[in-house]
C-alpha atoms as a PDB file:
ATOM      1  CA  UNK A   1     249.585  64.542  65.059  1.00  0.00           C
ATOM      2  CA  UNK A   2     246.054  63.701  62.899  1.00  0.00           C
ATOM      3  CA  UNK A   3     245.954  63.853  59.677  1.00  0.00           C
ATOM      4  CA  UNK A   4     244.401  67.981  60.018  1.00  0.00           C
ATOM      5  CA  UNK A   5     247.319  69.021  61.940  1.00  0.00           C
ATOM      6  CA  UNK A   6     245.685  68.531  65.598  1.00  0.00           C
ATOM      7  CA  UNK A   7     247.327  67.178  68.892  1.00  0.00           C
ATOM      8  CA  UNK A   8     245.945  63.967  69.580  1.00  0.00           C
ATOM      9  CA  UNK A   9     245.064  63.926  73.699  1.00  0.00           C
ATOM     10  CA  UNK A  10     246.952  61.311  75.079  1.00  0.00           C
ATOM     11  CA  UNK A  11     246.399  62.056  78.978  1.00  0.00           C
ATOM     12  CA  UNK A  12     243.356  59.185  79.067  1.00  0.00           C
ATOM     13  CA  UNK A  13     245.495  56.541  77.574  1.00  0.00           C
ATOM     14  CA  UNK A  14     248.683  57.598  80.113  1.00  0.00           C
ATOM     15  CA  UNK A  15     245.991  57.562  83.219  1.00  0.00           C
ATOM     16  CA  UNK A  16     244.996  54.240  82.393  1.00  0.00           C
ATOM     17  CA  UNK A  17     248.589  53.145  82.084  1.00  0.00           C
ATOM     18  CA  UNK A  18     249.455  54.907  85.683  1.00  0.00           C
ATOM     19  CA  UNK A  19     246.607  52.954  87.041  1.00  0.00           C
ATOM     20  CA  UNK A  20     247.453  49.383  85.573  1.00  0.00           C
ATOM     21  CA  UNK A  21     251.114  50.184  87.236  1.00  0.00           C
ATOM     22  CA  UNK A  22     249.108  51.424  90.238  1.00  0.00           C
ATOM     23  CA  UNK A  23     247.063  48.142  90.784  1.00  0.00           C
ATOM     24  CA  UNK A  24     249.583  46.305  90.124  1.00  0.00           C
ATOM     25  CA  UNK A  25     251.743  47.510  92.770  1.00  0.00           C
ATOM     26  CA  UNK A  26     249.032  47.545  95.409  1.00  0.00           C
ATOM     27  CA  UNK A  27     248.992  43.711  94.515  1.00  0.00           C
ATOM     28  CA  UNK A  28     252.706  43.361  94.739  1.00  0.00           C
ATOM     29  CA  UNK A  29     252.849  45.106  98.455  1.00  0.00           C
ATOM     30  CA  UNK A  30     249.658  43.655 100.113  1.00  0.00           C
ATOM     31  CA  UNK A  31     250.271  39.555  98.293  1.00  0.00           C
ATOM     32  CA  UNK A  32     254.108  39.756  97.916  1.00  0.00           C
ATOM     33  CA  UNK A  33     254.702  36.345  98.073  1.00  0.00           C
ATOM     34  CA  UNK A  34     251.749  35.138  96.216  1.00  0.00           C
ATOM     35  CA  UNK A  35     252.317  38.103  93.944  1.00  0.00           C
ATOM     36  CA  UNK A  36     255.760  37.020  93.198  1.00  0.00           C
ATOM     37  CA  UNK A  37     254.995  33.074  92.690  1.00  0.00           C
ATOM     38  CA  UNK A  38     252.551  34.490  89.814  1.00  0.00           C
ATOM     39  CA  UNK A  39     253.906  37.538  88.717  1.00  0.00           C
ATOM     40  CA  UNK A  40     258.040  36.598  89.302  1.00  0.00           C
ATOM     41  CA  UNK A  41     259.882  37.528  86.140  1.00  0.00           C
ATOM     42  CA  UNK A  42     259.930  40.902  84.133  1.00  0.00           C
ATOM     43  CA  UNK A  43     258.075  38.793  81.190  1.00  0.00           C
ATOM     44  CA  UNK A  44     255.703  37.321  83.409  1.00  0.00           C
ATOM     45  CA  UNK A  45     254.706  40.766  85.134  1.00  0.00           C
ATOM     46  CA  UNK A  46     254.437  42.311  81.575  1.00  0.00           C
ATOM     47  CA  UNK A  47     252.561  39.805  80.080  1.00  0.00           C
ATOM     48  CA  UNK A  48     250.274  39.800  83.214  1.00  0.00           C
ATOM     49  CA  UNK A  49     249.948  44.092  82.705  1.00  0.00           C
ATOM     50  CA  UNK A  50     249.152  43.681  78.909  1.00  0.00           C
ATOM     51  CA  UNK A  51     245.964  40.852  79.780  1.00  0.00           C
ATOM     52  CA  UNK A  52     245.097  42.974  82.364  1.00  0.00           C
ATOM     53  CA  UNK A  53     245.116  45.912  80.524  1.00  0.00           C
ATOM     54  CA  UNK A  54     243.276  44.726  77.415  1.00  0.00           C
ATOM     55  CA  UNK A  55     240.202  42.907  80.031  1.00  0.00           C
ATOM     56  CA  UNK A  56     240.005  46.264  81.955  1.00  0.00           C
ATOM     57  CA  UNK A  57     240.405  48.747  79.058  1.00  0.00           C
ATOM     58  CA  UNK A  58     236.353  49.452  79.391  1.00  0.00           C
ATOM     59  CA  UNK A  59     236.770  50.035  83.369  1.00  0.00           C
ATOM     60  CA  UNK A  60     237.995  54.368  84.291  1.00  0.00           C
ATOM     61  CA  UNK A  61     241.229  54.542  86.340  1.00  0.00           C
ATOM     62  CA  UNK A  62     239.238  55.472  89.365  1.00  0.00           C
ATOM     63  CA  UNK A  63     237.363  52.411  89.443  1.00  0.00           C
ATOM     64  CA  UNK A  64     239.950  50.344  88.889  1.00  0.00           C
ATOM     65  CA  UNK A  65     242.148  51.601  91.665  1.00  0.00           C
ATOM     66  CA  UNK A  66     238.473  51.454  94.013  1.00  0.00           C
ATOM     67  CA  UNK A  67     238.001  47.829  92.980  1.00  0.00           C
ATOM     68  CA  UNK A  68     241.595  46.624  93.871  1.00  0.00           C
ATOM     69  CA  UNK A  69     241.126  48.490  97.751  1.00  0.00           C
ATOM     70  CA  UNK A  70     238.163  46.770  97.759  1.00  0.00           C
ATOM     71  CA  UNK A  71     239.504  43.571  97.014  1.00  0.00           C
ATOM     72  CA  UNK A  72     243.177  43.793  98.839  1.00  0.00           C
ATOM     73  CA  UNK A  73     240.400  44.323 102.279  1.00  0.00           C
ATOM     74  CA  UNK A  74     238.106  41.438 101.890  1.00  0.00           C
ATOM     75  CA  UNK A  75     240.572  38.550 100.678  1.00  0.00           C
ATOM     76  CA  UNK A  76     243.607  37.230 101.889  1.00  0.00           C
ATOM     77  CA  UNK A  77     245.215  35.344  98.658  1.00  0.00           C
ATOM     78  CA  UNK A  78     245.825  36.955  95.481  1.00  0.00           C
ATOM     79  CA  UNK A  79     243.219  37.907  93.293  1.00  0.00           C
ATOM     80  CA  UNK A  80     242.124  36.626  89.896  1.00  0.00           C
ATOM     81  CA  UNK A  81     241.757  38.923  86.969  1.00  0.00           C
ATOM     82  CA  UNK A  82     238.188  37.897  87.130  1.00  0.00           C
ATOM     83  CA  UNK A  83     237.927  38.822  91.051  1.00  0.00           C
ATOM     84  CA  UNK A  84     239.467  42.275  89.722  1.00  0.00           C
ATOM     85  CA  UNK A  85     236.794  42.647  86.974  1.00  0.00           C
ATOM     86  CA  UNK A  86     233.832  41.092  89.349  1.00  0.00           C
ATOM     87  CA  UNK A  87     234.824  43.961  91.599  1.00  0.00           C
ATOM     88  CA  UNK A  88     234.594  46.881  89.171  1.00  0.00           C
ATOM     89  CA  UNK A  89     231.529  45.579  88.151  1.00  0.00           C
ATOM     90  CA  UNK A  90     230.352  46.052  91.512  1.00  0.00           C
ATOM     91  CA  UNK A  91     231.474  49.422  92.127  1.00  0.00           C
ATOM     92  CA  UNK A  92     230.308  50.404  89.040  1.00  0.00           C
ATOM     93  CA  UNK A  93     227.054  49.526  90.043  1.00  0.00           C
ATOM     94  CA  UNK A  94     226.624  50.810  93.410  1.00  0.00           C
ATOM     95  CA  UNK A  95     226.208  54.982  92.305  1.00  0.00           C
ATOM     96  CA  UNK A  96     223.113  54.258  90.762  1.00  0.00           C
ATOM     97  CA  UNK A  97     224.126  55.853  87.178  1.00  0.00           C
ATOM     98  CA  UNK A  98     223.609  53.736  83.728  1.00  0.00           C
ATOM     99  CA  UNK A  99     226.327  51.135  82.254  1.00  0.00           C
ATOM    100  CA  UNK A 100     228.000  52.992  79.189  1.00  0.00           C
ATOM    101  CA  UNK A 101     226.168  50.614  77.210  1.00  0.00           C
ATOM    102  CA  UNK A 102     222.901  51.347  78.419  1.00  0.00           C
ATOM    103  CA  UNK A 103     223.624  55.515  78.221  1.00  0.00           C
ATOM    104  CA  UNK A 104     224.818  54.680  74.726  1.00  0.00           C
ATOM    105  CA  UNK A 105     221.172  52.746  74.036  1.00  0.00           C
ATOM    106  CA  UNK A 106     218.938  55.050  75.104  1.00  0.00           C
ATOM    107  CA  UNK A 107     221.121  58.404  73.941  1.00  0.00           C
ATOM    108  CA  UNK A 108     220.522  57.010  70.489  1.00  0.00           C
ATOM    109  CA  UNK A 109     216.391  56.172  71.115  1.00  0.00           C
ATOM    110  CA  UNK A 110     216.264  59.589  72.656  1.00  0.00           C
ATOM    111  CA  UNK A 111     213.953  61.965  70.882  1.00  0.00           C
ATOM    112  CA  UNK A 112     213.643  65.502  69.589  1.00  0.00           C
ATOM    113  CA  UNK A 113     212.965  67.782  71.753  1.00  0.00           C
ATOM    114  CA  UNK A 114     215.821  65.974  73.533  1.00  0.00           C
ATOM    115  CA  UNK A 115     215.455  68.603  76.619  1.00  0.00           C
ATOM    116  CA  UNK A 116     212.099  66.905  76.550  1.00  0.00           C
ATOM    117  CA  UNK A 117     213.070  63.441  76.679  1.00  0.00           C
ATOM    118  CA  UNK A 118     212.610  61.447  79.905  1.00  0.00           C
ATOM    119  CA  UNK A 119     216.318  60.761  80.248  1.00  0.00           C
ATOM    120  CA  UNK A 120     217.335  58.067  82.896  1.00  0.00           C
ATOM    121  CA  UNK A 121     220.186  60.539  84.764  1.00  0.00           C
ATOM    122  CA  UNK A 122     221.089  64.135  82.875  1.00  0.00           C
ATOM    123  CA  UNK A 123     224.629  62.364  82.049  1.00  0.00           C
ATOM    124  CA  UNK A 124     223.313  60.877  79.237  1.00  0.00           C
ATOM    125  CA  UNK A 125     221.995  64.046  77.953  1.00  0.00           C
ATOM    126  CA  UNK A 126     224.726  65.701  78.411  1.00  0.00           C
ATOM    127  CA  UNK A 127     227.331  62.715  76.909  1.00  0.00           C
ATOM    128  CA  UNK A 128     225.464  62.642  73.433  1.00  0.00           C
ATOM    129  CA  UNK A 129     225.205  66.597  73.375  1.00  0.00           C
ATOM    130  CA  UNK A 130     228.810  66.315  73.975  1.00  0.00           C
ATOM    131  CA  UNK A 131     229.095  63.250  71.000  1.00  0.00           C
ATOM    132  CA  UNK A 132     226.757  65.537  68.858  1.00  0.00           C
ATOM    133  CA  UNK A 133     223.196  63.609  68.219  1.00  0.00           C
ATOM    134  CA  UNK A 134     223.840  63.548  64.693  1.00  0.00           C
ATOM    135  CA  UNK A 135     226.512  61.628  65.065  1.00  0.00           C
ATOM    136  CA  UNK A 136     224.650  59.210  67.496  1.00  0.00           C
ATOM    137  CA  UNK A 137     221.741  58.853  64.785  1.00  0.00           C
ATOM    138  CA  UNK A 138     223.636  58.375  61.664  1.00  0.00           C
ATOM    139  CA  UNK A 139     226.093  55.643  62.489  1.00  0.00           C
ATOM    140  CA  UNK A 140     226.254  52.701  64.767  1.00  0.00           C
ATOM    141  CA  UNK A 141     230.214  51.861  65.135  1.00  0.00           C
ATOM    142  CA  UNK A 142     232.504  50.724  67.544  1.00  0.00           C
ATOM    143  CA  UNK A 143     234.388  53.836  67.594  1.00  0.00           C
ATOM    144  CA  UNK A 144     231.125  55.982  68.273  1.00  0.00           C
ATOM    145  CA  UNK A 145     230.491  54.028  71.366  1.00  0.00           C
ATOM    146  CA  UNK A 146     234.099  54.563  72.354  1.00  0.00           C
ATOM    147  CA  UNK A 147     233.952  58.162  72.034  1.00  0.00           C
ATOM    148  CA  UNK A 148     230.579  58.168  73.748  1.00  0.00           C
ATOM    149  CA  UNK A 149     231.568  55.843  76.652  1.00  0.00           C
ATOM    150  CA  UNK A 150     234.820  58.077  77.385  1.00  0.00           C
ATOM    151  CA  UNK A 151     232.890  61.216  77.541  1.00  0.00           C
ATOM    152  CA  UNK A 152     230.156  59.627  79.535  1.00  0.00           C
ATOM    153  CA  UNK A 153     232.657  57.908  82.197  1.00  0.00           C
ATOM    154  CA  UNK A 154     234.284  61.422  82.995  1.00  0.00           C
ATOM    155  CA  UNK A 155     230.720  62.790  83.176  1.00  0.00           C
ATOM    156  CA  UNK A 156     230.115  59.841  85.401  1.00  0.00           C
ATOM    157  CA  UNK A 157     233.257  60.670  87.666  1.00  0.00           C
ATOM    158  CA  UNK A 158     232.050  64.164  87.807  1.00  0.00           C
ATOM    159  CA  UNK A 159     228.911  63.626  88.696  1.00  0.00           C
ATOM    160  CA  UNK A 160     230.615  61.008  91.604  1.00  0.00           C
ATOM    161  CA  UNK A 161     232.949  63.877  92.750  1.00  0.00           C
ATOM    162  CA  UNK A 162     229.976  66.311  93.109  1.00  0.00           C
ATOM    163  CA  UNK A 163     229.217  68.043  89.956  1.00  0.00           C
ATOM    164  CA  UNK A 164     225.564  68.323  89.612  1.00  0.00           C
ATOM    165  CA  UNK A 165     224.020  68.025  85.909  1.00  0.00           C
ATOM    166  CA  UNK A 166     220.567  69.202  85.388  1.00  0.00           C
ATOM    167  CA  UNK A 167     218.392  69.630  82.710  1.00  0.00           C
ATOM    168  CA  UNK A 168     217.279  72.543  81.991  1.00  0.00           C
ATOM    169  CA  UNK A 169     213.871  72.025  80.698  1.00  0.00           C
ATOM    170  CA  UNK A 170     212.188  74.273  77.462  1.00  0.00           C
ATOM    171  CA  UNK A 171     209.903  77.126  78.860  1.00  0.00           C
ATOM    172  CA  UNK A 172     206.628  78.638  77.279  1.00  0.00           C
ATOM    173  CA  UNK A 173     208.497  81.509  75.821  1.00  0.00           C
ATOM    174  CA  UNK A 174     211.526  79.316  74.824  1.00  0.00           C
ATOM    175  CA  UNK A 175     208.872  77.288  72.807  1.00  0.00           C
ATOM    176  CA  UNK A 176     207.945  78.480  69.082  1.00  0.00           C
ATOM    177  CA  UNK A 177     205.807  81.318  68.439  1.00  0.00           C
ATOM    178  CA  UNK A 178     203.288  80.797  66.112  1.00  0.00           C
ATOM    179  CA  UNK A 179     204.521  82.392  62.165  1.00  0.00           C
ATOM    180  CA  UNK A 180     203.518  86.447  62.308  1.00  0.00           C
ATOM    181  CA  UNK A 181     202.374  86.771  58.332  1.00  0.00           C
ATOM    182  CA  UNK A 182     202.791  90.367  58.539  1.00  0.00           C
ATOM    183  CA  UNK A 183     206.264  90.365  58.883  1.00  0.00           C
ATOM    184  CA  UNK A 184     206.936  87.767  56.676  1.00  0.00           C
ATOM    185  CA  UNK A 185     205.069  89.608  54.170  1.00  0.00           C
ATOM    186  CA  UNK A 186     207.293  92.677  54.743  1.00  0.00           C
ATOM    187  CA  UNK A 187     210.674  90.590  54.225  1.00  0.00           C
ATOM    188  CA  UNK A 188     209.293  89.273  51.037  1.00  0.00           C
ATOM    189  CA  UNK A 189     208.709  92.735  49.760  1.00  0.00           C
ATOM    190  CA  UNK A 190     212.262  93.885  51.107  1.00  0.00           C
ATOM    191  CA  UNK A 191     214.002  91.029  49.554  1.00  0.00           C
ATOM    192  CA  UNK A 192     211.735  90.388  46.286  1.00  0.00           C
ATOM    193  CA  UNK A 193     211.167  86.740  47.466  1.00  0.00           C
END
């Protein structure tokens, strides 16, 4: 529980967890012998989980998991951590979409009207809508970015899986009217202003 009473969401921490367990046991079956040699005592393997865990913590389950295939089909010896990391860097790459860190750059240069803006990929409108722009203006912290780079990876993996995001853009009669004095005059008179 927070300190207002809510449920904190723990499913994004537990899929990371089931996906550190799940690399590491697609390393175990396809290196078994290497994996043993490195990884051969409970300590050993749990030591090994906790670096890996803390150098892939800014990598999403799904690219983890992609990254280890990837890597289990192209070499035959066990992998480094840095072969793992080299790989999800890779993948991450290939759809075309913005780094979290670059999103998080130009969500926070972005511009009223932010429908306006010339974003790079409607994911990054839609992952500092999500954040709240106010929050993305006032304060540059570590924890901002981490809140902004866990919406914008599942917007990422939505937009991988198929989701379309698009921006709908302001029209003529959305924009403001210019100010009709007559009726602001009558309001004035109704409400003694």
């Amino acid at each position: 529980m927070t300190t207002l009473g809510q449920k904190k969401s723990t499913s994004t921490k537990e899929e990371f967890i089931n996906a550190i367990d799940a690399l590491f046991l697609k390393l175990e079956l396809a290196y078994h012998y290497q994996f043993y040699k490195v990884f051969g005592t409970d300590e050993k393997l749990k030591e090994g989980k906790k670096l890996w865990a803390i150098s892939l913590k800014n990598k999403t389950p799904e690219i983890m998991l992609k990254a280890v295939e990837s890597v289990i089909s192209s070499q035959s010896y066990l992998p480094t951590l840095t072969d793992i990391i080299k790989a999800c860097n890779e993948i991450d790459e290939i759809d075309g979409l913005p780094s979290a860190e670059e999103a998080y750059i130009e969500a926070r240069k972005s511009y009223q009207p932010r429908k306006e803006f010339n974003w790079s990929n409607p994911i990054v409108y839609y992952a500092g809508k999500k954040i709240g722009w106010s929050n993305l203006n006032e304060k540059e912290s570590k924890e901002n970015f981490n809140n902004f780079r866990r919406v914008f990876n599942s917007l990422k993996i939505e937009a991988l899986n198929g989701k379309k995001f698009k921006i709908n853009k302001i029209k003529d009669s959305e924009e403001l009217k210019p100010l009709n004095k007559k009726l602001l005059d009558k309001l004035r008179k109704k409400h003694r202003v």
